[in-house]
C-alpha atoms as a PDB file:
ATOM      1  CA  UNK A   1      58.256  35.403 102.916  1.00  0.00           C
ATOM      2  CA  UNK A   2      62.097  35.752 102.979  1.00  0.00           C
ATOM      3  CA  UNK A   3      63.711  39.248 104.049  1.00  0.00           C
ATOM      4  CA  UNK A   4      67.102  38.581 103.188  1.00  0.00           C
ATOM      5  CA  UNK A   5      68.899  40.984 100.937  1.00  0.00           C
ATOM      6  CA  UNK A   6      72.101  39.418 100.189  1.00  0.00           C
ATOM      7  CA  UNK A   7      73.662  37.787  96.948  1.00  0.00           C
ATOM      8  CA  UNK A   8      76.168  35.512  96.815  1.00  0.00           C
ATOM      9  CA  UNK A   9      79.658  34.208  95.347  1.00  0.00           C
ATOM     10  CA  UNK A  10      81.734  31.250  96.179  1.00  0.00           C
ATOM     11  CA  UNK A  11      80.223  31.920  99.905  1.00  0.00           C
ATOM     12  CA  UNK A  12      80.691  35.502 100.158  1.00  0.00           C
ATOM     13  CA  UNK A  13      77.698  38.013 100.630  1.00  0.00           C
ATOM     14  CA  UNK A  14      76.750  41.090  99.811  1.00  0.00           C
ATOM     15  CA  UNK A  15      73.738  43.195 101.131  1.00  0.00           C
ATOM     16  CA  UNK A  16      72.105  45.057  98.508  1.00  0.00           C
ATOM     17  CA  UNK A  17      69.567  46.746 100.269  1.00  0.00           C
ATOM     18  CA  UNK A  18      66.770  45.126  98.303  1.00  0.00           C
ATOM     19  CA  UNK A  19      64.830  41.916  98.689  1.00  0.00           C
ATOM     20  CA  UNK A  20      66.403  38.675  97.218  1.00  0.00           C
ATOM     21  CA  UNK A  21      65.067  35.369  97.105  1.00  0.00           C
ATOM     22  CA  UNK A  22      67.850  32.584  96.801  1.00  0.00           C
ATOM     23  CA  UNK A  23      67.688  29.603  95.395  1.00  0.00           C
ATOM     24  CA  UNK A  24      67.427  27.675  98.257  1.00  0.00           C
ATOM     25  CA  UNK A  25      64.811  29.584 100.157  1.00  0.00           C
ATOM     26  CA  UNK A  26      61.517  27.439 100.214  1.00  0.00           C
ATOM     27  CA  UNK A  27      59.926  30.152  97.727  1.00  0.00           C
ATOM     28  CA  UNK A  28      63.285  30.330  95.521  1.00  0.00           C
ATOM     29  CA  UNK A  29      63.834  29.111  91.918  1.00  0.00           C
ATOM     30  CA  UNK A  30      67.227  26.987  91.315  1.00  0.00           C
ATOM     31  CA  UNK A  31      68.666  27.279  87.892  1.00  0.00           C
ATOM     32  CA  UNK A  32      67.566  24.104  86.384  1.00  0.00           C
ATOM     33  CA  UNK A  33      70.515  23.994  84.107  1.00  0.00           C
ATOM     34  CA  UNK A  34      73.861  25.791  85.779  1.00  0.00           C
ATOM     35  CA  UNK A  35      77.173  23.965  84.366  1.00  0.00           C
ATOM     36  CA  UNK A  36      80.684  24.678  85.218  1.00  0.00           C
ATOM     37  CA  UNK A  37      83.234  27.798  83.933  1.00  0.00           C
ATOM     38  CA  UNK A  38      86.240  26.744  81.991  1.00  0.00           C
ATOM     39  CA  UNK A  39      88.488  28.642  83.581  1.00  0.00           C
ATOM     40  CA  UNK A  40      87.571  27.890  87.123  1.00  0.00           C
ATOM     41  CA  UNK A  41      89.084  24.549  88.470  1.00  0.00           C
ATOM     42  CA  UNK A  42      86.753  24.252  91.710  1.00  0.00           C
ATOM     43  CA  UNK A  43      84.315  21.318  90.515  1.00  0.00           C
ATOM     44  CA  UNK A  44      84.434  18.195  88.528  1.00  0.00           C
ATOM     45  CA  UNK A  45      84.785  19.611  85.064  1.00  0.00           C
ATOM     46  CA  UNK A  46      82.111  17.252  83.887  1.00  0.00           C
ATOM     47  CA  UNK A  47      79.722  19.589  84.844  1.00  0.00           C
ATOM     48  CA  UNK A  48      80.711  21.775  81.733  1.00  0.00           C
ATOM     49  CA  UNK A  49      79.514  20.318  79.572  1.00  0.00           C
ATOM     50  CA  UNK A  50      75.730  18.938  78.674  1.00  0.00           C
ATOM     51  CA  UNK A  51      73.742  17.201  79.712  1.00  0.00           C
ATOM     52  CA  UNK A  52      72.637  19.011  83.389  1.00  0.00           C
ATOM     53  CA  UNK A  53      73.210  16.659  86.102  1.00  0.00           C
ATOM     54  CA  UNK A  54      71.587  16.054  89.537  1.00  0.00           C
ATOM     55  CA  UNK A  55      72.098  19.408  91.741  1.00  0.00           C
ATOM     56  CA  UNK A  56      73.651  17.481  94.407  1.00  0.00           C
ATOM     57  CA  UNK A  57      76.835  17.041  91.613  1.00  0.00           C
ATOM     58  CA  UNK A  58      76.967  20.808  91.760  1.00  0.00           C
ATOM     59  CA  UNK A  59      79.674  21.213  94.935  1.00  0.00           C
ATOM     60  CA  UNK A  60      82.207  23.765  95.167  1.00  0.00           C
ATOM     61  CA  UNK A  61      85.331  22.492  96.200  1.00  0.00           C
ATOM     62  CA  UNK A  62      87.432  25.066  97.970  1.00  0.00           C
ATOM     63  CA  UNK A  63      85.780  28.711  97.859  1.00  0.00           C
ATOM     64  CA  UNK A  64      88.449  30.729  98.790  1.00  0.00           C
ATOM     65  CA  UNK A  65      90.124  29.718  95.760  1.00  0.00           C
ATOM     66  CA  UNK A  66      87.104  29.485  93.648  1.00  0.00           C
ATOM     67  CA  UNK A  67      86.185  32.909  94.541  1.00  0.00           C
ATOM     68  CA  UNK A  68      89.692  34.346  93.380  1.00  0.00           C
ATOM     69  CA  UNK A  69      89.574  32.070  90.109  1.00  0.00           C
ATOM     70  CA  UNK A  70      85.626  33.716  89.683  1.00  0.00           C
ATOM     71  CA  UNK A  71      87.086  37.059  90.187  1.00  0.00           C
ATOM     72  CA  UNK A  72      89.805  37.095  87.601  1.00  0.00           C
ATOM     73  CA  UNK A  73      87.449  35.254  84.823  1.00  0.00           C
ATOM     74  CA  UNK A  74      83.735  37.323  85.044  1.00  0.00           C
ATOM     75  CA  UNK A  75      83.749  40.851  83.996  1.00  0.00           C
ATOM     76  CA  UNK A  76      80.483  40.723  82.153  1.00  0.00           C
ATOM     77  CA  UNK A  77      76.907  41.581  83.397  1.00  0.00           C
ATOM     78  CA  UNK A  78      74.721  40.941  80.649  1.00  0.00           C
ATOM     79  CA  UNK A  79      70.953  42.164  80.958  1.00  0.00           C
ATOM     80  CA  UNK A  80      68.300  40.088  79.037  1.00  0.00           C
ATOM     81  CA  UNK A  81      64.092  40.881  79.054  1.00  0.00           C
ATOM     82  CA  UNK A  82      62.648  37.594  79.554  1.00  0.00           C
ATOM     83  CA  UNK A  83      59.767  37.948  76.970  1.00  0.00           C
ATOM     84  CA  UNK A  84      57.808  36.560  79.828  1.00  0.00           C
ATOM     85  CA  UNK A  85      54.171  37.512  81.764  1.00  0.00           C
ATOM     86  CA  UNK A  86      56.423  37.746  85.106  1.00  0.00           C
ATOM     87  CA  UNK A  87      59.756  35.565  86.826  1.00  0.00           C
ATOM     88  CA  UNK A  88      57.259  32.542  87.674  1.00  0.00           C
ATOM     89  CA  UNK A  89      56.916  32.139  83.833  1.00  0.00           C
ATOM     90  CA  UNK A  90      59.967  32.609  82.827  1.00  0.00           C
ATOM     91  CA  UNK A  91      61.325  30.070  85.385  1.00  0.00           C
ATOM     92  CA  UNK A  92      59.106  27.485  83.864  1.00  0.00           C
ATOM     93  CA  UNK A  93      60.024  28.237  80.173  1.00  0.00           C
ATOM     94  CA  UNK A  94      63.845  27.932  81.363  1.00  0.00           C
ATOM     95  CA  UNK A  95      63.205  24.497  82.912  1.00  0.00           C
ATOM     96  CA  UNK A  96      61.422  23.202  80.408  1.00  0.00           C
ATOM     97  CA  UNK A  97      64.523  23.738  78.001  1.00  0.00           C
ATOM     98  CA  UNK A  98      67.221  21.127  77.870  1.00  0.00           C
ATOM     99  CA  UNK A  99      70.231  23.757  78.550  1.00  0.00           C
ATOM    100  CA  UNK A 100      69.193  27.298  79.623  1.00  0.00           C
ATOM    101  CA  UNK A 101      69.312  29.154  82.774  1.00  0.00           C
ATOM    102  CA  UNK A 102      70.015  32.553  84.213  1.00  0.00           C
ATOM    103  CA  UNK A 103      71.616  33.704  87.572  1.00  0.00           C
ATOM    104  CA  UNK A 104      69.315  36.506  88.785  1.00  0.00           C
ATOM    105  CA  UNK A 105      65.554  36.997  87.617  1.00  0.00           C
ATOM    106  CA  UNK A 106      64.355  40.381  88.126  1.00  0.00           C
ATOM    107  CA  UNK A 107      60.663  40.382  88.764  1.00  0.00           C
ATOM    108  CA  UNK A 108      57.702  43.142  88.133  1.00  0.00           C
ATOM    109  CA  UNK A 109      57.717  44.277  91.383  1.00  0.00           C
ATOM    110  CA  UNK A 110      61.056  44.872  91.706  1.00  0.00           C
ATOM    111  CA  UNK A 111      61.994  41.095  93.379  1.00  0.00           C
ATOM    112  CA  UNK A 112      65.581  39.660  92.423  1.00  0.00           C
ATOM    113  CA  UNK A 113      65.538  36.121  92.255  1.00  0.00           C
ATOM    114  CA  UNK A 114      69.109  34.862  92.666  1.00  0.00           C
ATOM    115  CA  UNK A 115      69.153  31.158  91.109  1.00  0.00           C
ATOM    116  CA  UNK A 116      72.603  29.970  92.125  1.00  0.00           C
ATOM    117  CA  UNK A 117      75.856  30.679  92.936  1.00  0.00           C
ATOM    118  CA  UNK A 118      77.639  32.535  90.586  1.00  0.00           C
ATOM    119  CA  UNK A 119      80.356  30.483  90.794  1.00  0.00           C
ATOM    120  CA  UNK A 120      78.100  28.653  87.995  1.00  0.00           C
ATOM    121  CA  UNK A 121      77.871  29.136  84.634  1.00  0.00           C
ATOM    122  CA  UNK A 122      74.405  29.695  82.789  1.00  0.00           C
ATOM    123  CA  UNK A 123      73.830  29.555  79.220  1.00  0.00           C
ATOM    124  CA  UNK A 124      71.805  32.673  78.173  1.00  0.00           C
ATOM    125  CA  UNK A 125      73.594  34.947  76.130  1.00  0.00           C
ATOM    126  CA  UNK A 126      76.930  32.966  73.970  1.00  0.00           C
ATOM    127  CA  UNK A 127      77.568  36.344  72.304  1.00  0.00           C
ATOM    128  CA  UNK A 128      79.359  36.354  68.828  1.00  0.00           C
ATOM    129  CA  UNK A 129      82.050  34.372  69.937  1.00  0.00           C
ATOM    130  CA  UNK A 130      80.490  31.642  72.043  1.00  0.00           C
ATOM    131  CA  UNK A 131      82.413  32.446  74.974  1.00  0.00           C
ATOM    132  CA  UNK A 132      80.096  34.817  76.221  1.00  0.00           C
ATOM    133  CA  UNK A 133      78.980  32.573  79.066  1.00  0.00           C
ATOM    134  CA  UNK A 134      82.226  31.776  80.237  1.00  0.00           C
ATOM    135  CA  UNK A 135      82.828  35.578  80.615  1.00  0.00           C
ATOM    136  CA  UNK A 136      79.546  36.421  82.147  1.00  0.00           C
ATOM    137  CA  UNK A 137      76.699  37.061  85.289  1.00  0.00           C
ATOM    138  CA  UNK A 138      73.268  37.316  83.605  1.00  0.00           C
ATOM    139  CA  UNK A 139      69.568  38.471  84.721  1.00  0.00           C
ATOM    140  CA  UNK A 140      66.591  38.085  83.011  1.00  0.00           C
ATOM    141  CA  UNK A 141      63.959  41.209  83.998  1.00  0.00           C
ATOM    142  CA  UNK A 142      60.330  40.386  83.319  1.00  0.00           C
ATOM    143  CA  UNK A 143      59.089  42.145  80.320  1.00  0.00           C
ATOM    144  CA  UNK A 144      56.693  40.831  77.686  1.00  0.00           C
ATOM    145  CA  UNK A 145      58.661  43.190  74.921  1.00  0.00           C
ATOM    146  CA  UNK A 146      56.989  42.868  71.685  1.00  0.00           C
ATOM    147  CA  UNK A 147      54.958  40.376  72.830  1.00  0.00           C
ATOM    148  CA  UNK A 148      52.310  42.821  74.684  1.00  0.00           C
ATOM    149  CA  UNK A 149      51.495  44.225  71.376  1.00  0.00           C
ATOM    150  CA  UNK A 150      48.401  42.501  69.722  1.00  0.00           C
ATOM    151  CA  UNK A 151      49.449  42.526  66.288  1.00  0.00           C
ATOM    152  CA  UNK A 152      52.704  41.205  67.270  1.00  0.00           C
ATOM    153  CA  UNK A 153      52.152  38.786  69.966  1.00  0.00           C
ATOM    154  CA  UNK A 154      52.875  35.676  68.390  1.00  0.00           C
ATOM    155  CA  UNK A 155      53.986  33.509  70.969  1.00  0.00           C
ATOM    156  CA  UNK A 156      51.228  34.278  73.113  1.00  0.00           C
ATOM    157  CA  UNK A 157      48.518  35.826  70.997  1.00  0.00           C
ATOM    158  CA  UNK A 158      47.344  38.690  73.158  1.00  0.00           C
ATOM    159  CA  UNK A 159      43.929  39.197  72.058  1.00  0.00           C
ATOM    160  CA  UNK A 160      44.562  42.985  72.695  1.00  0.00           C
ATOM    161  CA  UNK A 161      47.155  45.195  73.430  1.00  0.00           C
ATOM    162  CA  UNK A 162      48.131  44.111  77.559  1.00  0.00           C
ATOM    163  CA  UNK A 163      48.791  47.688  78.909  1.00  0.00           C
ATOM    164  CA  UNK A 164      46.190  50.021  79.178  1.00  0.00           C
ATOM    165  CA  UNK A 165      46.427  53.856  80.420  1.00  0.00           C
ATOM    166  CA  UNK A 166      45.165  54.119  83.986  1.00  0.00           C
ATOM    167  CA  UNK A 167      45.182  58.299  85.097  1.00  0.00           C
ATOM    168  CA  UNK A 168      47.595  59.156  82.699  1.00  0.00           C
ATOM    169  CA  UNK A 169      50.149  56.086  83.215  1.00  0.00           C
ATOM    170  CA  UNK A 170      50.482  52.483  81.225  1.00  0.00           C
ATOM    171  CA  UNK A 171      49.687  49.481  83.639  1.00  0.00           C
ATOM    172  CA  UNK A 172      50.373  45.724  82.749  1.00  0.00           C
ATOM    173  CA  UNK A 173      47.313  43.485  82.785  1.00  0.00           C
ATOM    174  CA  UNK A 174      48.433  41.206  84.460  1.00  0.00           C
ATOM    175  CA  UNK A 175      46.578  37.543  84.339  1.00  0.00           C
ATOM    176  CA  UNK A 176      45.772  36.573  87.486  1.00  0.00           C
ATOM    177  CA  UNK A 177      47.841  32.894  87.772  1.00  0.00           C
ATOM    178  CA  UNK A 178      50.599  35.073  87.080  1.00  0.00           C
ATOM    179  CA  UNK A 179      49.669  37.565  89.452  1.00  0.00           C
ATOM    180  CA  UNK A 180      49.270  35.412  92.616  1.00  0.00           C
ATOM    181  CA  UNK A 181      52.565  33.992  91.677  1.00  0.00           C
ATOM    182  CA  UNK A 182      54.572  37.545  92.446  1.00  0.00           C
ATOM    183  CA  UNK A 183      56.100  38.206  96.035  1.00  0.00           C
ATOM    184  CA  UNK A 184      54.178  40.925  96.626  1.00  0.00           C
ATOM    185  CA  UNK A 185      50.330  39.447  94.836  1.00  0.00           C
ATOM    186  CA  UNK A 186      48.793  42.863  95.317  1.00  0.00           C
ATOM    187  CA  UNK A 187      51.268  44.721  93.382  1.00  0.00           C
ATOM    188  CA  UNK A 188      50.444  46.355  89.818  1.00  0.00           C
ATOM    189  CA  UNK A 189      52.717  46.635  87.290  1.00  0.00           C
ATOM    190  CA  UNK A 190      52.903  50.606  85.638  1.00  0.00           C
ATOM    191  CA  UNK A 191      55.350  51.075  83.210  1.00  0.00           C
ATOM    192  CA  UNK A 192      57.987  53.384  84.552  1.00  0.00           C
ATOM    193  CA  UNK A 193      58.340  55.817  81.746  1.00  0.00           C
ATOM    194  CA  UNK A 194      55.953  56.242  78.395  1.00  0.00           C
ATOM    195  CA  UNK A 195      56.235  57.512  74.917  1.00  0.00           C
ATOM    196  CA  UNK A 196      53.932  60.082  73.995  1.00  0.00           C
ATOM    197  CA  UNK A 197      50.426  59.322  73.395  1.00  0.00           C
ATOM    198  CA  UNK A 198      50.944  55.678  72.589  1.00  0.00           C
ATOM    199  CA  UNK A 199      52.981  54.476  75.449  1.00  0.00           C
ATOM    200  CA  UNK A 200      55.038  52.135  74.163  1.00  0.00           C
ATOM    201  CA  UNK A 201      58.884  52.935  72.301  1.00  0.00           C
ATOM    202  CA  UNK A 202      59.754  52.065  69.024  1.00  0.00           C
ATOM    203  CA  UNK A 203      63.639  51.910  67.918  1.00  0.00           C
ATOM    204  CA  UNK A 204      65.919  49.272  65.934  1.00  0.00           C
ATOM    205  CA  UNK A 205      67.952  47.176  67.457  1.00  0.00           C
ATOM    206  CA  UNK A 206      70.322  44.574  65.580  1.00  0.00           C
ATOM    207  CA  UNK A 207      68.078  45.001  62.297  1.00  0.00           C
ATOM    208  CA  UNK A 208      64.164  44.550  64.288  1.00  0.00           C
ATOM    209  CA  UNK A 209      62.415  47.268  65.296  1.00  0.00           C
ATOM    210  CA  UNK A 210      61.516  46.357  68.670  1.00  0.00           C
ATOM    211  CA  UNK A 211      58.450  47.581  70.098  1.00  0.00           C
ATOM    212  CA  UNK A 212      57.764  47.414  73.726  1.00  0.00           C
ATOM    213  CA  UNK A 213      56.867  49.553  77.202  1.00  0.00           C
ATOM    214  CA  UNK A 214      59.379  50.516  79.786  1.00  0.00           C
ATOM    215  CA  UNK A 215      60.182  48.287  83.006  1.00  0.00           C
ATOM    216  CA  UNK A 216      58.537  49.268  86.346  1.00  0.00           C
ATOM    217  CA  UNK A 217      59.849  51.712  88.268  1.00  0.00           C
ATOM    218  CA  UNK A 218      60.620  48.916  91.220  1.00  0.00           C
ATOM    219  CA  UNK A 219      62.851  47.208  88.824  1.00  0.00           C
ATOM    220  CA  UNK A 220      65.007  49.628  87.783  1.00  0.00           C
ATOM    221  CA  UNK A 221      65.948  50.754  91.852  1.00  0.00           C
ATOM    222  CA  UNK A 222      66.502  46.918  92.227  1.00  0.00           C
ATOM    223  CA  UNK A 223      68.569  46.633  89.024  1.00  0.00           C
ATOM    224  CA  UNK A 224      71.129  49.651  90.207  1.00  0.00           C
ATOM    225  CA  UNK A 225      71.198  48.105  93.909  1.00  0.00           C
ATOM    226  CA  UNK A 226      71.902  44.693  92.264  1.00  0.00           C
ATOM    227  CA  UNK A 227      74.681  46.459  89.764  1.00  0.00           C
ATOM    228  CA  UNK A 228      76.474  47.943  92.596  1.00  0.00           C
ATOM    229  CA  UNK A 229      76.434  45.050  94.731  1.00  0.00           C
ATOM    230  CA  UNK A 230      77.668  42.616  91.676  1.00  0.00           C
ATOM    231  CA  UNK A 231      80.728  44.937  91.391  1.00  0.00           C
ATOM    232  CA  UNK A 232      81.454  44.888  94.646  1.00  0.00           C
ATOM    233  CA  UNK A 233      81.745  40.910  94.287  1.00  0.00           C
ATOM    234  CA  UNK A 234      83.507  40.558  91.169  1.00  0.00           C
ATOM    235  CA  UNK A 235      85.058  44.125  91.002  1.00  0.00           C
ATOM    236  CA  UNK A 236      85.754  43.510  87.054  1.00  0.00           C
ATOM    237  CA  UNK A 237      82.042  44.166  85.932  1.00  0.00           C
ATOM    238  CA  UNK A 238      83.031  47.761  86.382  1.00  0.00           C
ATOM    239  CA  UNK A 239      79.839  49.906  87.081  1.00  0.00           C
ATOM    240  CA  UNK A 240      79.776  51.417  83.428  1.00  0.00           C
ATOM    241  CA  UNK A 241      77.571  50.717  80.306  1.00  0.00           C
ATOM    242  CA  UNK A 242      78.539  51.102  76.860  1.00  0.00           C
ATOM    243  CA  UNK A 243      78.772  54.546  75.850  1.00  0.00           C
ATOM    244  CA  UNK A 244      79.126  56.658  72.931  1.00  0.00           C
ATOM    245  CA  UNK A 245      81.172  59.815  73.485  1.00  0.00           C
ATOM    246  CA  UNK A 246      79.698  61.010  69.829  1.00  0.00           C
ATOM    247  CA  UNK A 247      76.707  60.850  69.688  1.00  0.00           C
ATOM    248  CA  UNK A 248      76.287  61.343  73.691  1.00  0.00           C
ATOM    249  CA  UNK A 249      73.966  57.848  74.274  1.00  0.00           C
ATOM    250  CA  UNK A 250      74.296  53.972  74.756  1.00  0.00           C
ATOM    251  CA  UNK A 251      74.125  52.238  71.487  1.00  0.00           C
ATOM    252  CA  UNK A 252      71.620  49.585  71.158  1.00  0.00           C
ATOM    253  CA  UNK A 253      73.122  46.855  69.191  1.00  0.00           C
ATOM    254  CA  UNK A 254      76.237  44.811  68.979  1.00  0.00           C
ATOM    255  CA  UNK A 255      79.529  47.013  69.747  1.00  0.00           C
ATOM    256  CA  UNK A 256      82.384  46.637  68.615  1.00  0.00           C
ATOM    257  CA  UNK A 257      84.510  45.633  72.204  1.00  0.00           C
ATOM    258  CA  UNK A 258      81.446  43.157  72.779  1.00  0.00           C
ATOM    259  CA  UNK A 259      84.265  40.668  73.789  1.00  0.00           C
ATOM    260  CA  UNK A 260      86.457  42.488  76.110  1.00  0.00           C
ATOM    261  CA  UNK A 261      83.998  45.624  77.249  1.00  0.00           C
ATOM    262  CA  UNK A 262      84.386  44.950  81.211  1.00  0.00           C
ATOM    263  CA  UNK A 263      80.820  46.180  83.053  1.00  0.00           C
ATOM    264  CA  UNK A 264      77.020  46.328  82.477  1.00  0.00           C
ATOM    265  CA  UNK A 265      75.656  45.857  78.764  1.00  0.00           C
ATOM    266  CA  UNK A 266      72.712  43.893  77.258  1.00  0.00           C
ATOM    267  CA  UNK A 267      72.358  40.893  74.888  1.00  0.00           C
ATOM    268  CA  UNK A 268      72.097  42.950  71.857  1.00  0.00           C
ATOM    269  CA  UNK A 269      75.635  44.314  72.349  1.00  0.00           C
ATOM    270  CA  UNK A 270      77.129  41.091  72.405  1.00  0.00           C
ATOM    271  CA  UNK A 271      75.230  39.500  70.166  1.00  0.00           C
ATOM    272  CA  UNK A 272      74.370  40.862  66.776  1.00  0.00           C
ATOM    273  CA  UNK A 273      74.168  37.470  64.758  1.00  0.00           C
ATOM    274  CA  UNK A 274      77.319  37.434  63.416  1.00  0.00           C
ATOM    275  CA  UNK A 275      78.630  34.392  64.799  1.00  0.00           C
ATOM    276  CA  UNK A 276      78.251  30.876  63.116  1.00  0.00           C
ATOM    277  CA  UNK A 277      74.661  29.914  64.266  1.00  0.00           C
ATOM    278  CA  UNK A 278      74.342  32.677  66.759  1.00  0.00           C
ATOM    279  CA  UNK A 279      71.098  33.946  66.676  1.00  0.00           C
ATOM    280  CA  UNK A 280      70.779  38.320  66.740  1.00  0.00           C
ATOM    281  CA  UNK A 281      69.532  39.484  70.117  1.00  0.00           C
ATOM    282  CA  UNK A 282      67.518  42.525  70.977  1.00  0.00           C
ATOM    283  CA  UNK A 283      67.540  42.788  75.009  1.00  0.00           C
ATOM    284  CA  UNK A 284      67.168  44.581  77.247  1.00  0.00           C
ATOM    285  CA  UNK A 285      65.308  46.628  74.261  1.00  0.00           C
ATOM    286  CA  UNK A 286      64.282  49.774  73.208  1.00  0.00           C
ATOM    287  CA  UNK A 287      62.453  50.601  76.097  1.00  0.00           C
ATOM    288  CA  UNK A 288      65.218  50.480  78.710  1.00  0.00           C
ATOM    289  CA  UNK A 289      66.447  53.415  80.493  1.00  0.00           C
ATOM    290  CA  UNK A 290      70.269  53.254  79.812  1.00  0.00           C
ATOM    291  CA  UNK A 291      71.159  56.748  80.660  1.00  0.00           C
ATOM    292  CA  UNK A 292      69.663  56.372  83.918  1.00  0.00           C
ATOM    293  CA  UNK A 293      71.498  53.426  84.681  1.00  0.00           C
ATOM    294  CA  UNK A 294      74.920  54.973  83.682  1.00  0.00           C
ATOM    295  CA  UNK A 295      73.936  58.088  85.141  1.00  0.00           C
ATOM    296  CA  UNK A 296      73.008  55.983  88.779  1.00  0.00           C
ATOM    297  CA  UNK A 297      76.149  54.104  88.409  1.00  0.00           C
ATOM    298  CA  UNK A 298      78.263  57.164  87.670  1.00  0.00           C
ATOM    299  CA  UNK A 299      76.799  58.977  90.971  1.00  0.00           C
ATOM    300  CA  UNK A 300      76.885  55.708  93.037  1.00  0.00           C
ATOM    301  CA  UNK A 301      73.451  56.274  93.744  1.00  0.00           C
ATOM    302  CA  UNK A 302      70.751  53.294  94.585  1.00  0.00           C
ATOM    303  CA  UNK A 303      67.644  54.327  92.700  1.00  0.00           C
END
């Protein structure tokens, strides 16, 4: 079991005070599909474009330079739930795609799962514009969203409801191949925060109402380590979400700056469907705790 606690850009680390597993660690997942930024010059520009090559064609030239041309070109951190039972799953759904991929995965029990450098590009979230990539560091936290709920689970058909109230807090069954799969196996998965009786939030997002329960508590200290840390890399994603001054809360759909916002936002503000075969988004969804990310990030605090 790895104890490092570093991510990494063009060769340069950061410690973020949290457990991450890279890619190349023997229990790591590498992003089956990276390709290469448009703006960065650093690797054959083949790798751009589709379809994913070998990931010995994936070389960095020169990272001193890289890392300046990574710098000036990512000011994005885009947040995505993976619709997934845990970062195992989701890892096999991406490679079993032809083109996705995602730099971090941020796992139940609070694990980051860095899948590459981020010198790479990885196609999760195009945004309105299809350029969203290009601009853009993404994670994918493990969260079964709507998908938990019986009478909604249609991808996986949940023959009940898959949290339950255990002394007065909502845990995640968990099925057991998915369970043994996590860093830490023993670990159960409570729902950091609940909504009244029934647990789970309700609120509409890009046009869906989007049903789901909160993210563990261990992933949302891991998330503001891994925020503060990714700014410290590529100082452009400010440490900021989008805000509205009005109505004194994050908006959870597409904003208006979705393009040129620099910081921490989720799929849904970026991508609302507008765009010419861009499908609308709903991530990180109802559920997550925006104000206590912008208030963490605000205070420079780490959980």
């Amino acid at each position: 079991m790895t104890t490092n606690q570093s991510i990494v850009a063009c060769g340069q680390i950061v410690d973020i005070e949290t457990p991450v597993v890279l890619w190349h660690h023997a229990d790591g997942y590498a992003c089956p599909h990276p390709r290469g930024r448009h703006h960065c010059s650093q690797h054959d520009p083949k790798l751009n474009g589709a379809p994913t090559r070998d990931y010995s064609k994936y070389k960095i030239k020169d990272l001193a330079t890289a890392y300046e041309e990574l710098q000036q070109s990512v000011y994005q951190f885009v947040l995505h739930y993976d619709v997934c039972y845990s970062s195992h799953h989701c890892h096999q759904i991406l490679k079993d795609s032809t083109f996705k991929g995602s730099h971090f995965y941020l796992d139940l029990d609070g694990t980051i799962y860095q899948t590459c450098d981020l010198y790479w590009k990885t196609n999760t979230a195009p945004a309105d514009d299809r350029q969203g990539n290009e601009r853009a560091v993404h994670i994918e936290m493990a969260n079964l969203s709507w998908q938990s709920l019986a009478e909604e689970s249609d991808l996986y058909h949940a023959p009940k409801d898959l949290y339950r109230k255990v002394n007065e807090r909502w845990r995640f069954d968990l099925p057991e191949k998915y369970q043994k799969k996590l860093r830490m196996p023993d670990f159960k998965a409570f729902a950091s925060r609940a909504y009244g009786e029934r647990g789970y939030f309700s609120r509409n997002i890009n046009g869906r109402r989007v049903r789901m329960w909160d993210f563990t508590e261990e992933q949302y200290q891991a998330l503001i380590r891994l925020c503060i840390g990714i700014n410290q890399l590529l100082p452009k994603i400010s440490l900021k979400v989008p805000f509205d001054k009005e109505k004194q809360r994050t908006p959870l759909g597409k904003i208006k700056n979705f393009s040129t916002f620099k910081g921490i936002l989720g799929h849904a503000h970026v991508q609302g469907g507008t765009g010419d075969g861009v499908k609308k988004k709903y991530d990180p969804g109802s559920a997550f705790n925006w104000g206590r990310l912008r208030r963490s990030l605000a205070g420079g605090a780490k959980g």
